[in-house]
Protein backbone atom coordinates (compact mmCIF):
# COMPACT_ATOMS: atom_id res chain seq x y z
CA UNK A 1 -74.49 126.18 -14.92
CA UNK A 2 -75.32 127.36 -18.42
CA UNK A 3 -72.68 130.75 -19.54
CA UNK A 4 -75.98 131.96 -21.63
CA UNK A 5 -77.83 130.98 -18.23
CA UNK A 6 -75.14 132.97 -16.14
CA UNK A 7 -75.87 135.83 -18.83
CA UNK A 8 -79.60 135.86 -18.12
CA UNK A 9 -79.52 135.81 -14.90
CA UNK A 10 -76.95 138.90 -14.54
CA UNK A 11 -79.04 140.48 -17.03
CA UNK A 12 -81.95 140.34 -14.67
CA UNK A 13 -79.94 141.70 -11.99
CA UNK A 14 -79.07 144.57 -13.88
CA UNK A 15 -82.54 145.45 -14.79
CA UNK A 16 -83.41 145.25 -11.28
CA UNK A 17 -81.14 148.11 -10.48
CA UNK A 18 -82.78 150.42 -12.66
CA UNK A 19 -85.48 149.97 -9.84
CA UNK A 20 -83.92 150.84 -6.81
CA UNK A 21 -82.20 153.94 -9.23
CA UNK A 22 -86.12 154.96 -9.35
CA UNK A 23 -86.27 154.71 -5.79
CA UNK A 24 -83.38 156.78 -5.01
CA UNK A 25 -85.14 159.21 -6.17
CA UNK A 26 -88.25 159.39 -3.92
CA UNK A 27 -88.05 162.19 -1.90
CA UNK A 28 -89.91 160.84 1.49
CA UNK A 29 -86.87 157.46 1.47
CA UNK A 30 -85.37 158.89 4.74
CA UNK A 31 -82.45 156.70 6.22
CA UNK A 32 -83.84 154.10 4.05
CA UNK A 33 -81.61 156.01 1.22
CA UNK A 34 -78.31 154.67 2.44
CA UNK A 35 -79.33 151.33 2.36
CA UNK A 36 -80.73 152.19 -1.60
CA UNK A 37 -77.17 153.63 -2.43
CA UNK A 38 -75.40 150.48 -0.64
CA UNK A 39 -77.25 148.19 -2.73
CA UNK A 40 -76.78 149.81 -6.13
CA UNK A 41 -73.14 150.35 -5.08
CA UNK A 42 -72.78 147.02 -4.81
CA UNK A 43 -74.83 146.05 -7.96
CA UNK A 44 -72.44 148.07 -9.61
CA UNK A 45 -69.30 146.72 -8.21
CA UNK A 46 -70.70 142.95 -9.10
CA UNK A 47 -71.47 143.89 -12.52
CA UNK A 48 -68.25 145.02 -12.59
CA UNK A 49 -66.82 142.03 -11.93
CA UNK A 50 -69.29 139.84 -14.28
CA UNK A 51 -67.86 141.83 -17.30
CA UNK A 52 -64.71 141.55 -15.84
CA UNK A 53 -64.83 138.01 -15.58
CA UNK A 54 -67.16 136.92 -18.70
CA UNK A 55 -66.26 139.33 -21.33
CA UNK A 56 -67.82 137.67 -23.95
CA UNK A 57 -71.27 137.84 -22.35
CA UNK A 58 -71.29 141.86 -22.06
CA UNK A 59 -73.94 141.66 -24.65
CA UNK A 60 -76.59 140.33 -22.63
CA UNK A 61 -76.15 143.38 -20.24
């Protein structure tokens, strides 16, 4: 695969999270909310590890 490919698609990821940061913040989520904060934990953690990893694509993110 593509690096500028790998870029987009991270990018895309990352954009995606801004969603589920919106839905956090719905106050009727109920146990549902743990599941939100699991999966933007872990968004975070692989993002992490993409910059980590492919320094020279930080840019796209």
């Amino acid at each position: 695969m593509d690096m500028n490919k790998i870029g987009e698609q991270v990018a895309l990821i990352a954009e995606k999270r801004e969603s589920l940061v919106r839905l956090l913040e719905q106050p009727d989520l109920g146990t549902l909310r743990i599941d939100v904060n699991q999966a933007i934990e872990e968004m975070d953690d692989l993002l992490d590890d993409f910059k980590r990893t492919f320094p020279e694509l930080q840019e796209t993110i």
